[in-house]
Protein backbone atom coordinates (compact mmCIF):
# COMPACT_ATOMS: atom_id res chain seq x y z
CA UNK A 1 18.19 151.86 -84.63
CA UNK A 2 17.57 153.77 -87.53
CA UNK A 3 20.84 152.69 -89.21
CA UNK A 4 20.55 149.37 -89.52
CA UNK A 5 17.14 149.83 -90.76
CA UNK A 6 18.68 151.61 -93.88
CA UNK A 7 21.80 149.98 -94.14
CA UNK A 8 19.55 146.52 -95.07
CA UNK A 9 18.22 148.96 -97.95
CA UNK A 10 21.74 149.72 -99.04
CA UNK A 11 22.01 146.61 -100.95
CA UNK A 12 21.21 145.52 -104.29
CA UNK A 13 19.68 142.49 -104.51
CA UNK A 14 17.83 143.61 -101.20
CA UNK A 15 15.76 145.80 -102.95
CA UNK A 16 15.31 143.70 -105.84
CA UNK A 17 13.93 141.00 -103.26
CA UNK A 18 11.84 143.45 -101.41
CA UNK A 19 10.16 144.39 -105.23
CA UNK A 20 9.69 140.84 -105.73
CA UNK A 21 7.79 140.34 -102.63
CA UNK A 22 5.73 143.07 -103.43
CA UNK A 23 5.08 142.00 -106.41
CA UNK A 24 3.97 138.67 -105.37
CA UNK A 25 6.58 135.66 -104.59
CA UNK A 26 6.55 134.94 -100.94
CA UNK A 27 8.66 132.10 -100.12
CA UNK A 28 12.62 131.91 -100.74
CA UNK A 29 11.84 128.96 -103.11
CA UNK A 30 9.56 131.42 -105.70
CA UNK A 31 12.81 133.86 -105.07
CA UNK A 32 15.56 131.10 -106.10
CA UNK A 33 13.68 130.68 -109.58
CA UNK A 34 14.18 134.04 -110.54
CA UNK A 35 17.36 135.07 -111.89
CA UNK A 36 20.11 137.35 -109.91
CA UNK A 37 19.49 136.29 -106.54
CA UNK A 38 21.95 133.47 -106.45
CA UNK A 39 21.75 130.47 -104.27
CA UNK A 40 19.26 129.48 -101.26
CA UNK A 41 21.55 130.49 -98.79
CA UNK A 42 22.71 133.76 -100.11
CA UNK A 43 18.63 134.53 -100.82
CA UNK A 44 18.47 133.45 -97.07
CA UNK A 45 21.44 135.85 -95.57
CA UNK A 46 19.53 138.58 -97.54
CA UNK A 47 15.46 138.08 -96.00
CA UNK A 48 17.38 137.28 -92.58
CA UNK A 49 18.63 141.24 -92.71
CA UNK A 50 15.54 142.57 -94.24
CA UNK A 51 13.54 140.48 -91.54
CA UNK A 52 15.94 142.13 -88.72
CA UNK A 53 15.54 145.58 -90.23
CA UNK A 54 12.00 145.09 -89.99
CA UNK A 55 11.30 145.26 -93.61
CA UNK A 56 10.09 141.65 -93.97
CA UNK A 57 7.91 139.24 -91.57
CA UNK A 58 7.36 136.19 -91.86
CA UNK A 59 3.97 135.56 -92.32
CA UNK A 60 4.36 131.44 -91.82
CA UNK A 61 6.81 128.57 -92.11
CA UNK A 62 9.24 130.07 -95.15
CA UNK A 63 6.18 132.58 -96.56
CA UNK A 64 7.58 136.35 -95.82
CA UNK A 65 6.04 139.92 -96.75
CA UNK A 66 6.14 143.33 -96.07
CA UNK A 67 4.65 144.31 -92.91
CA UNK A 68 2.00 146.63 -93.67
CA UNK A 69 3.12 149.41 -91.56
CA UNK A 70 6.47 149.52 -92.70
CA UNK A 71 4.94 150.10 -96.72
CA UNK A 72 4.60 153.83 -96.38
CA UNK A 73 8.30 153.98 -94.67
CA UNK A 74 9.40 152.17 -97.46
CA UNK A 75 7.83 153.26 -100.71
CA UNK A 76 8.82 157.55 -98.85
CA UNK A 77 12.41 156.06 -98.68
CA UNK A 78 12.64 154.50 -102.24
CA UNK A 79 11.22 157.98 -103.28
CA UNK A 80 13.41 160.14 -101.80
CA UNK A 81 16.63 158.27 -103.35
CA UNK A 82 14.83 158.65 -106.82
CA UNK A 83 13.67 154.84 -107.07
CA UNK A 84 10.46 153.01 -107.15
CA UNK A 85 9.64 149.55 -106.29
């Protein structure tokens, strides 16, 4: 369970979706302006994992965020490999 959880971590854009999220765009539309993340469908295949893992839910029809109790998890993990959302 745990490595699955991590493994959706282990990828790039991943984490630069998960910081964008925090930081404010919610919907895979907001993500698809912003540079990097490459089409709808790849941005898709990416919140799919993160939403498996547990590190997104979506909050209504195409709106995702970070659950709240999966924050501290997150931001301890990020820390420990020497990054920072």
């Amino acid at each position: 369970r745990l490595a699955p959880r991590l493994d959706a971590l282990g990828n790039p854009v991943r984490l630069k979706l998960l910081h964008e999220i925090w930081n404010g765009a919610g919907t895979v539309a907001e993500l698809a302006e912003l540079p990097g993340f490459g089409t709808t469908g790849q941005i898709y295949h990416h919140v799919n994992q993160l939403t498996s893992a547990g590190w997104l839910a979506p909050t209504r029809r195409g709106h995702y965020s970070i659950p709240a109790e999966r924050i501290v998890p997150l931001l301890v993990i990020l820390a420990a490999a020497g990054d920072t959302p």
